[in-house]
C-alpha atoms as a PDB file:
ATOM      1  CA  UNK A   1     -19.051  55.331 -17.659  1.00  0.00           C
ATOM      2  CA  UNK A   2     -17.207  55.441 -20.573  1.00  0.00           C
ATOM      3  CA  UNK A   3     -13.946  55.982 -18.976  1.00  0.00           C
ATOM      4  CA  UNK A   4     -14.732  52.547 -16.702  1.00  0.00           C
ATOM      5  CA  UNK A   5     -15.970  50.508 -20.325  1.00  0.00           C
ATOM      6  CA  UNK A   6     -12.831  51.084 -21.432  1.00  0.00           C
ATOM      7  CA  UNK A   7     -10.710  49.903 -18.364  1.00  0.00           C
ATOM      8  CA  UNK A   8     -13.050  46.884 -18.514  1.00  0.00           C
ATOM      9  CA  UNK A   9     -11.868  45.953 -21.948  1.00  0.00           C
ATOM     10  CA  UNK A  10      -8.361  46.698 -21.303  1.00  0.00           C
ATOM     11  CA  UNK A  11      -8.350  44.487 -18.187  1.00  0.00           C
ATOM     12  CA  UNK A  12      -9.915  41.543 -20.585  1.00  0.00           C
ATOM     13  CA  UNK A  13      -7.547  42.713 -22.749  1.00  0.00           C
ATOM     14  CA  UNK A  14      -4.427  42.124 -20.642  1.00  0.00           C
ATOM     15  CA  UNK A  15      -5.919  38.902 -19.360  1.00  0.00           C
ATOM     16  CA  UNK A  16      -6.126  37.273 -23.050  1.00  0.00           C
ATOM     17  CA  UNK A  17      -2.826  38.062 -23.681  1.00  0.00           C
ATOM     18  CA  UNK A  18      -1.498  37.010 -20.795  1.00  0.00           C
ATOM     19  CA  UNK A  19      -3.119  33.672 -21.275  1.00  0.00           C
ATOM     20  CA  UNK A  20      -1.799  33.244 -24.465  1.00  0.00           C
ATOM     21  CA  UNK A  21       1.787  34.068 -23.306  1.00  0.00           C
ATOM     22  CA  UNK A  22       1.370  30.950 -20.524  1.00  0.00           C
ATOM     23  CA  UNK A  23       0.071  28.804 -22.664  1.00  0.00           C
ATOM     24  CA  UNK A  24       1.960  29.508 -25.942  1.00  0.00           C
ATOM     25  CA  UNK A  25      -1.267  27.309 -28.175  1.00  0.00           C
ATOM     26  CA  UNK A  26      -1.054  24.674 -25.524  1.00  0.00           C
ATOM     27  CA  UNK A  27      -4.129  23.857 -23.411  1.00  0.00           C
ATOM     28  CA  UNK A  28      -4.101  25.995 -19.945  1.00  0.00           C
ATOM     29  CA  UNK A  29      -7.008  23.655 -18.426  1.00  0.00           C
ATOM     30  CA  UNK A  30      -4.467  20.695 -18.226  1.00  0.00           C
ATOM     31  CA  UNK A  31      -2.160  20.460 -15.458  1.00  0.00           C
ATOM     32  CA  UNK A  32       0.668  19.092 -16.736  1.00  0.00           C
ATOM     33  CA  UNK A  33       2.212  19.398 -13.415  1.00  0.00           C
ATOM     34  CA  UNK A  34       0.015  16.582 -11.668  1.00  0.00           C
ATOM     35  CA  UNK A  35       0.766  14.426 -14.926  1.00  0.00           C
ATOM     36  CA  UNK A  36       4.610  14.937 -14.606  1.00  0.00           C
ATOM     37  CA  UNK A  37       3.650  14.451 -10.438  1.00  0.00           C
ATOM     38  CA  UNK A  38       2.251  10.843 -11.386  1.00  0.00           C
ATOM     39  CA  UNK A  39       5.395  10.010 -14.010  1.00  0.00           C
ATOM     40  CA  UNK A  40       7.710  10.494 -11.263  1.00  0.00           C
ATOM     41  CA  UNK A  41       6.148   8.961  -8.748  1.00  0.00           C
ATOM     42  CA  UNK A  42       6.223   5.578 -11.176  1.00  0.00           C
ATOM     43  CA  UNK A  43       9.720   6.078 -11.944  1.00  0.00           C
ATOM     44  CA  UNK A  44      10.592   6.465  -7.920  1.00  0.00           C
ATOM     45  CA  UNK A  45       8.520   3.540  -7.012  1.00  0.00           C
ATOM     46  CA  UNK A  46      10.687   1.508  -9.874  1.00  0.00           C
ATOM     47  CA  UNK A  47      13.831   2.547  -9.072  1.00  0.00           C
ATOM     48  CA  UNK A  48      12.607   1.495  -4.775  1.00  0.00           C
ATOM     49  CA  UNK A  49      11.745  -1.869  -6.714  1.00  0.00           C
ATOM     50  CA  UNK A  50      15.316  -1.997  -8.453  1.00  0.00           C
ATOM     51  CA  UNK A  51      16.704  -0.933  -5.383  1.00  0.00           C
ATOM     52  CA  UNK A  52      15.000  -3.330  -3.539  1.00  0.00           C
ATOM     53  CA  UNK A  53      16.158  -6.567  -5.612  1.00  0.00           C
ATOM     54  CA  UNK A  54      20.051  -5.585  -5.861  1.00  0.00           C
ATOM     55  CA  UNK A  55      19.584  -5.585  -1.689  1.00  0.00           C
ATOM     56  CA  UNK A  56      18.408  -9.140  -1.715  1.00  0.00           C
ATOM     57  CA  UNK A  57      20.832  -9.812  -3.966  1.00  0.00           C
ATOM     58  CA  UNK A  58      24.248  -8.731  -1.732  1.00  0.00           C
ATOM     59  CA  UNK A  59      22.164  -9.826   1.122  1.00  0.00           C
ATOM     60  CA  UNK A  60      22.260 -13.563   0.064  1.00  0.00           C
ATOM     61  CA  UNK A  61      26.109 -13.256  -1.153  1.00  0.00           C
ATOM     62  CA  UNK A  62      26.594 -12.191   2.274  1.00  0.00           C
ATOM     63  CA  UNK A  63      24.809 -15.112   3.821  1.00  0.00           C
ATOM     64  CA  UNK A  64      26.555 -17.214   1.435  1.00  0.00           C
ATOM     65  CA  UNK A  65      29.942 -16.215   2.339  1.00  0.00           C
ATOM     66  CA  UNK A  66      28.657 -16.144   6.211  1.00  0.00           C
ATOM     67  CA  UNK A  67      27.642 -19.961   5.758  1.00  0.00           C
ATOM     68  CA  UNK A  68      30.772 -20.888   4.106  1.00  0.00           C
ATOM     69  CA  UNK A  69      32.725 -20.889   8.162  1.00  0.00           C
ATOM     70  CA  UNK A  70      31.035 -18.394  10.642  1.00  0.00           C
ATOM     71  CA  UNK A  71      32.643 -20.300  13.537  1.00  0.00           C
ATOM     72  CA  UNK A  72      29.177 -21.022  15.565  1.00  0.00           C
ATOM     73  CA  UNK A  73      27.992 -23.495  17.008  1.00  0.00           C
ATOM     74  CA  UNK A  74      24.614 -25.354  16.119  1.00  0.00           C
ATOM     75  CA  UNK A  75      22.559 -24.009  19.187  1.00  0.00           C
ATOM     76  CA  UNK A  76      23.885 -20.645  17.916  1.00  0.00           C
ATOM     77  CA  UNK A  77      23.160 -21.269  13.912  1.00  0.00           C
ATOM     78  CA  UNK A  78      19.638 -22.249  15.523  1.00  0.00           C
ATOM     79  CA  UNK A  79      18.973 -18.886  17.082  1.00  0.00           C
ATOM     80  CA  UNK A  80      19.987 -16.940  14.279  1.00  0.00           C
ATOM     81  CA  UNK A  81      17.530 -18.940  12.297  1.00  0.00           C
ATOM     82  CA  UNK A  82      14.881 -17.983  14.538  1.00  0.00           C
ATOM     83  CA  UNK A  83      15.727 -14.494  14.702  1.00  0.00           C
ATOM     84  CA  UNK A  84      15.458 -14.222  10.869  1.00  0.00           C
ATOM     85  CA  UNK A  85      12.102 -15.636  10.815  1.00  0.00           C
ATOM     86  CA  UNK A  86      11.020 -13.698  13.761  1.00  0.00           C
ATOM     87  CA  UNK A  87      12.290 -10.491  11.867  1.00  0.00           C
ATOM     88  CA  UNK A  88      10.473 -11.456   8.661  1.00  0.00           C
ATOM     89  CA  UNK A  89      13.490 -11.651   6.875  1.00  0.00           C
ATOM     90  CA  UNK A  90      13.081 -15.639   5.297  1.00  0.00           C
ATOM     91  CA  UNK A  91      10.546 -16.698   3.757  1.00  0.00           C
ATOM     92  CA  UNK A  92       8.259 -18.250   5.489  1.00  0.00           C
ATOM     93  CA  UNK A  93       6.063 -21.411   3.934  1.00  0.00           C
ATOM     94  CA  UNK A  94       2.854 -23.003   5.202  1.00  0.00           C
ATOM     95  CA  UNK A  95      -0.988 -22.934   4.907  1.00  0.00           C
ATOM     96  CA  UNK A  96      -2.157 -19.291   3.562  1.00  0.00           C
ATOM     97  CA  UNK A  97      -5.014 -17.450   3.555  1.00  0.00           C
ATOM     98  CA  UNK A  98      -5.752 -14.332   1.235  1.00  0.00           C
ATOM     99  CA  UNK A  99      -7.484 -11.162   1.916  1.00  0.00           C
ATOM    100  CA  UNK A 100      -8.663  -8.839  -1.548  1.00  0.00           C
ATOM    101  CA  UNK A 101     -10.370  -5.387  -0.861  1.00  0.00           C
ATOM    102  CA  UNK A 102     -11.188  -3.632  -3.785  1.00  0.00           C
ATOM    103  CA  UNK A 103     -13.072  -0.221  -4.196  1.00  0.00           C
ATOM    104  CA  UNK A 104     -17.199  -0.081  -5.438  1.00  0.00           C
ATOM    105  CA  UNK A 105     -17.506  -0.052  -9.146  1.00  0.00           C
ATOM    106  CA  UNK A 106     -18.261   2.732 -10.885  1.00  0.00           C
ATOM    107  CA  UNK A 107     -22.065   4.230 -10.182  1.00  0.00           C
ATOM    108  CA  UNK A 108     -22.282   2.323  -7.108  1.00  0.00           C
ATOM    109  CA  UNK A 109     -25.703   3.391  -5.237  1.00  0.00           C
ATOM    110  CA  UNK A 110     -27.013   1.428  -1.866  1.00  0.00           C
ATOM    111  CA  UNK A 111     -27.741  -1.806  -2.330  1.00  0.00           C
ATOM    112  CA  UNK A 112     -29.510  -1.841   0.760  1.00  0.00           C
ATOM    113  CA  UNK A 113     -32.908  -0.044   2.016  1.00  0.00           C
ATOM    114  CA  UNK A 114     -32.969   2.913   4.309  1.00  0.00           C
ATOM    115  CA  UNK A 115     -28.886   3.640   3.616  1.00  0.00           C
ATOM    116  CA  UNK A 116     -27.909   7.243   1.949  1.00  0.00           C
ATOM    117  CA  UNK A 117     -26.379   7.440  -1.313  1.00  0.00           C
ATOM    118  CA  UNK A 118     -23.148   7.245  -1.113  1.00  0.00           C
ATOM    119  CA  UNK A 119     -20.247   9.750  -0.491  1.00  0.00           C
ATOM    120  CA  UNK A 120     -17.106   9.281  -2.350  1.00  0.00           C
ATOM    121  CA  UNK A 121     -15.384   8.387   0.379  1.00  0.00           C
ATOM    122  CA  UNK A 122     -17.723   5.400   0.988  1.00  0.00           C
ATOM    123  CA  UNK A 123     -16.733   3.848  -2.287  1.00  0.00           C
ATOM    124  CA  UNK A 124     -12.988   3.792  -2.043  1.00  0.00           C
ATOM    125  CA  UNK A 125     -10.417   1.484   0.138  1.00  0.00           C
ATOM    126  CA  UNK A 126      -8.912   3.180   3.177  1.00  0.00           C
ATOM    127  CA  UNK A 127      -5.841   2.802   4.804  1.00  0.00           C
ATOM    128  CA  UNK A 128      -7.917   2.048   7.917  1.00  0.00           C
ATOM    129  CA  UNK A 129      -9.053  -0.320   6.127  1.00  0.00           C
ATOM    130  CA  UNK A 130      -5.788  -2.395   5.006  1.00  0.00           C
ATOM    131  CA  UNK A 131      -4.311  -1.941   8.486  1.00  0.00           C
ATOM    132  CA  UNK A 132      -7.753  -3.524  10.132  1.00  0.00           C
ATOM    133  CA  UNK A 133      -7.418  -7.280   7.981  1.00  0.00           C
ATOM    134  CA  UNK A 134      -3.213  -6.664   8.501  1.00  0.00           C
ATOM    135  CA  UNK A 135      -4.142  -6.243  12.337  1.00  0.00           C
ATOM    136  CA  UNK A 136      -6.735  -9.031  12.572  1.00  0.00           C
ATOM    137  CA  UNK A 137      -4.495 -11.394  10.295  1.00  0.00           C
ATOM    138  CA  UNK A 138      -1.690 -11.332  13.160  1.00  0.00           C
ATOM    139  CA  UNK A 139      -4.125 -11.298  16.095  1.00  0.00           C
ATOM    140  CA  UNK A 140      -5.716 -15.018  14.704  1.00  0.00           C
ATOM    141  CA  UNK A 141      -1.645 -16.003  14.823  1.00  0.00           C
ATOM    142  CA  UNK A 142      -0.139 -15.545  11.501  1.00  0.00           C
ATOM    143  CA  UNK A 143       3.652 -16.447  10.849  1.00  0.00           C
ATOM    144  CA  UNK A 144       3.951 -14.153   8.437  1.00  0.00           C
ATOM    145  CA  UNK A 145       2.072 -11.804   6.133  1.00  0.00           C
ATOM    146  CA  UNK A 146       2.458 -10.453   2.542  1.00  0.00           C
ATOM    147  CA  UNK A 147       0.985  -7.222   1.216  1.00  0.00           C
ATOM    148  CA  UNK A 148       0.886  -7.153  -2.284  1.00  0.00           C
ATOM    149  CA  UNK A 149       4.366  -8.524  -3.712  1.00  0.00           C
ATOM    150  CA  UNK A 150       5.962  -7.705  -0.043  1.00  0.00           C
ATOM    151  CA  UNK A 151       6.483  -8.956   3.096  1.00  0.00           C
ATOM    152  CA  UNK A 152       5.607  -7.184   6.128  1.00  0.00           C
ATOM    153  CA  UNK A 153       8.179  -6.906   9.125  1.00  0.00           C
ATOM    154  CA  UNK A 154       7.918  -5.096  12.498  1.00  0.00           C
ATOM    155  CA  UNK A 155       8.247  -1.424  11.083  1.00  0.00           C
ATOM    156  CA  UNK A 156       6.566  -1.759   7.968  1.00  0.00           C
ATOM    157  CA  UNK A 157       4.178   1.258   7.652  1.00  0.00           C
ATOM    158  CA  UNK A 158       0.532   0.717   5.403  1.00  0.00           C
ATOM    159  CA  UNK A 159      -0.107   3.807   4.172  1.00  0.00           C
ATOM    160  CA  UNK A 160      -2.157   5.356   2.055  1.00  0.00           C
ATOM    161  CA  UNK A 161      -2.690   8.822   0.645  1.00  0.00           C
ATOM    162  CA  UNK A 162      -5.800   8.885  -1.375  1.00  0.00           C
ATOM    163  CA  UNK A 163      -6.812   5.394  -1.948  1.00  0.00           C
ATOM    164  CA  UNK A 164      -2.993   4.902  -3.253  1.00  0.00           C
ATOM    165  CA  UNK A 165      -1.078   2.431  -0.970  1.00  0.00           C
ATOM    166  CA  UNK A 166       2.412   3.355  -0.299  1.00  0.00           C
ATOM    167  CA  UNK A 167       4.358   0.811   1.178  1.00  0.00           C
ATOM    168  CA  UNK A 168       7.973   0.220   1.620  1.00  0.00           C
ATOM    169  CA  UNK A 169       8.939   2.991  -0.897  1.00  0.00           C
ATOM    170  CA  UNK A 170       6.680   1.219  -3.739  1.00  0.00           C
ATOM    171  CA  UNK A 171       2.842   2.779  -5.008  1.00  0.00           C
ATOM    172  CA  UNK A 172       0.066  -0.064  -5.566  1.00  0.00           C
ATOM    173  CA  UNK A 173      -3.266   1.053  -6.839  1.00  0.00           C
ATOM    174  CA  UNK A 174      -6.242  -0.922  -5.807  1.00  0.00           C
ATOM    175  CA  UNK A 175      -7.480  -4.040  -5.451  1.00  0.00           C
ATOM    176  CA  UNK A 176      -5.242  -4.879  -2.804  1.00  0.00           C
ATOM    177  CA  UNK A 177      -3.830  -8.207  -1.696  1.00  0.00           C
ATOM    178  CA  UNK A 178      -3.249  -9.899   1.925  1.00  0.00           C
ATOM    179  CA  UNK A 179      -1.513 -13.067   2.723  1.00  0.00           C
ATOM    180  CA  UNK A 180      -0.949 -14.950   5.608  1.00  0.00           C
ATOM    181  CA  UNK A 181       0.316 -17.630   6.639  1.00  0.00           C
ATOM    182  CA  UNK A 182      -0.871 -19.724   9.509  1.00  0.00           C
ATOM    183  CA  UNK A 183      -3.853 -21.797  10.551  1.00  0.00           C
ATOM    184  CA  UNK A 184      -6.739 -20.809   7.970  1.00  0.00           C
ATOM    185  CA  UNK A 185      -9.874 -21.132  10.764  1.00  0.00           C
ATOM    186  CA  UNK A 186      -8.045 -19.072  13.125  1.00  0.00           C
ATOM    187  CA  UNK A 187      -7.051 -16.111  10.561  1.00  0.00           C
ATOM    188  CA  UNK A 188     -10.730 -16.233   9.306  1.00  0.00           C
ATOM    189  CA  UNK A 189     -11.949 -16.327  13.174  1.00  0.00           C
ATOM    190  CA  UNK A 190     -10.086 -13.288  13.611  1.00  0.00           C
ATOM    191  CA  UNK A 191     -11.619 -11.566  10.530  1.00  0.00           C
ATOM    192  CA  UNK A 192     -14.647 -12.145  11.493  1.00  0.00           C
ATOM    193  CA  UNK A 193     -14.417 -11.402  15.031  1.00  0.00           C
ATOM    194  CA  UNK A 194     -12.778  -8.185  14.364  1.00  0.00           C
ATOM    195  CA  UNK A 195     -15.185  -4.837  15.213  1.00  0.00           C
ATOM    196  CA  UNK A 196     -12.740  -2.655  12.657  1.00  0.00           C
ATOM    197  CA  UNK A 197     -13.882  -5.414   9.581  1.00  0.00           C
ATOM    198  CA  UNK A 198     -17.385  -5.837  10.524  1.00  0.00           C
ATOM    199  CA  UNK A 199     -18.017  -1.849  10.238  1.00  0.00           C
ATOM    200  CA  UNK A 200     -16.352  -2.179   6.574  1.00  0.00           C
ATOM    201  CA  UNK A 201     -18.543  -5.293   6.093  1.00  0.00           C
ATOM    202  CA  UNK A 202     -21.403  -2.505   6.427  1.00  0.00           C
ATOM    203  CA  UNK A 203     -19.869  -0.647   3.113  1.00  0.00           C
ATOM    204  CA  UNK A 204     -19.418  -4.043   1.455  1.00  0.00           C
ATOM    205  CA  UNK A 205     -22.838  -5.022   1.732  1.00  0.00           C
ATOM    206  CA  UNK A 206     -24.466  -1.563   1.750  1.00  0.00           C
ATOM    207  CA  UNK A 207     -22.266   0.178  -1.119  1.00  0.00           C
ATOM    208  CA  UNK A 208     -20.700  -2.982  -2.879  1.00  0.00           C
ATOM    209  CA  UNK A 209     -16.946  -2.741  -1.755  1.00  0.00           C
ATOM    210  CA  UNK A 210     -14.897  -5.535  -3.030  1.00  0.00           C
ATOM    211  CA  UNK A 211     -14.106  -8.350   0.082  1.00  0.00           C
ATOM    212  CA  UNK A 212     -12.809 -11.877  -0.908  1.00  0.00           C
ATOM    213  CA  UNK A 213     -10.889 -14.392   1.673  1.00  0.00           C
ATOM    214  CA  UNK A 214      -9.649 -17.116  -0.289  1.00  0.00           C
ATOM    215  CA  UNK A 215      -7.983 -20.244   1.457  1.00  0.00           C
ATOM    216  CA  UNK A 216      -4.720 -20.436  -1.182  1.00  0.00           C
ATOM    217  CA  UNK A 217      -3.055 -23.766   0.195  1.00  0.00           C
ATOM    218  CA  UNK A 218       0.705 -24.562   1.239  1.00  0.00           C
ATOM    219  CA  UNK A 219       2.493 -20.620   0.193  1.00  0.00           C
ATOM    220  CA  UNK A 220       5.374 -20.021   0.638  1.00  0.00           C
ATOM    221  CA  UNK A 221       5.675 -16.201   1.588  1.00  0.00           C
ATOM    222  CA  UNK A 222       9.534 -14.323   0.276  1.00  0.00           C
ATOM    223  CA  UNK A 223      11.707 -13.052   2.822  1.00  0.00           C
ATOM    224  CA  UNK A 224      11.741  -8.790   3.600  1.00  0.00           C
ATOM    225  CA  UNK A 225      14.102  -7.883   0.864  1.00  0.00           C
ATOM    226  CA  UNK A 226      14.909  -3.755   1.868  1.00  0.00           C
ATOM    227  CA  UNK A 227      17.027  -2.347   4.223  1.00  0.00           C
ATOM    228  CA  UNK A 228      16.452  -2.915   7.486  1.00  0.00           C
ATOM    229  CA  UNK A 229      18.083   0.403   9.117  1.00  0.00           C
ATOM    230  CA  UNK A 230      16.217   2.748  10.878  1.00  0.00           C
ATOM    231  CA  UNK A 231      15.106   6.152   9.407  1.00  0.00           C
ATOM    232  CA  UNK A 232      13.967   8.911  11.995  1.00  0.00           C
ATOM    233  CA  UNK A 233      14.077  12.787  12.167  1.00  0.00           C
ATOM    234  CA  UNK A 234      17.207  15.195  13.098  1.00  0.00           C
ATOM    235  CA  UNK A 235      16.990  18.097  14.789  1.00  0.00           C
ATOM    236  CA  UNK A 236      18.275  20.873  13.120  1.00  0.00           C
ATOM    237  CA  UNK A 237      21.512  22.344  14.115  1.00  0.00           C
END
């Protein structure tokens, strides 16, 4: 017994020092690694933004210089045009509607009797949910939609890991934004209509999730300002 008491303390022993030698009077309970995680997840999403910007910029030198004596003729200027706004890459101005889901405050319980308290889950914004009012916006016929500060174009991917939307190689934290552009009674038609949005209309009214549609007037949506080459997968060698 006394032989096992004293590899007990020896083991404790080892362990405090041990400890100590990790944390060197720092606090072990903190992961540091998840902050430094966050920082450079910031500073990737800013330099994407920088990134971003310089793109537009040589892009509209280049369609300067284009303009200047490209040699077409009009009928072939005018299918260009509608290729860029079929593409998403102009911007694109007319009567907008705007979409804002946010998550439950803080404490949220249900609002409504006979519904179980809540899961965490229940009380956060999903990408499901994002990709149901993106879905619904271009069903009811919009010409063109805007996700936060960016324009969407046919391989734009709303993601979200957590309830962290990635999008375009930029990180937005909730409430999140939709615009669209098009004919306001139609885009709310299809909102309404839509079986994805009325099962989150359940959470809104049972658990308090944030929904707002707001008619916003004549907008005038920017042009897609990244790179518009594809990015897939390579076999390895």
């Amino acid at each position: 017994m006394r032989l096992l008491t004293a590899g007990v303390f020896a083991l404790a022993g080892l362990i405090f020092f041990t400890s100590f030698n990790t944390a060197k009077g720092t606090n072990i309970r903190t992961d540091s690694s998840l902050l430094k995680l966050s920082d450079l997840i910031k500073e990737r999403s800013d330099k994407n933004g920088d990134a971003e910007q310089s793109n537009a910029d040589l892009r509209g030198e280049v369609e300067s210089l284009a303009a200047r004596d490209d040699g077409r003729s009009k009928e072939e200027d005018a299918k260009v045009r509608r290729l860029e706004q079929a593409a998403g890459t102009k911007p694109v101005r007319g009567s907008a509607l705007a979409v804002t889901l946010a998550d439950a405050p803080p404490g949220a319980s249900a609002k409504l009797p006979g519904y179980p308290a809540p899961q965490p889950n229940d009380l956060v914004i999903h990408q499901q949910d994002l990709q149901a009012v993106v879905n619904a916006l271009w069903k009811g016929g919009a010409k063109g939609i805007k996700v936060m500060n960016q324009r969407l174009i046919s391989t734009s991917a709303v993601r979200c890991v957590g309830n962290t939307l990635i999008l375009q190689g930029r990180v937005y934290s909730p409430p999140y934004t939709v615009t669209a552009v098009g004919d306001p009674d139609k885009l709310r038609e299809s909102l309404s209509t839509s079986p994805e949005i009325q099962n989150y209309m359940l959470y809104v009214n049972a658990y308090g999730l944030g929904w707002k549609v707001d008619d916003k007037g004549t907008t005038t949506l920017p042009g897609y300002r990244g790179t518009a080459d594809l990015h897939y997968a390579k076999p390895a060698a």
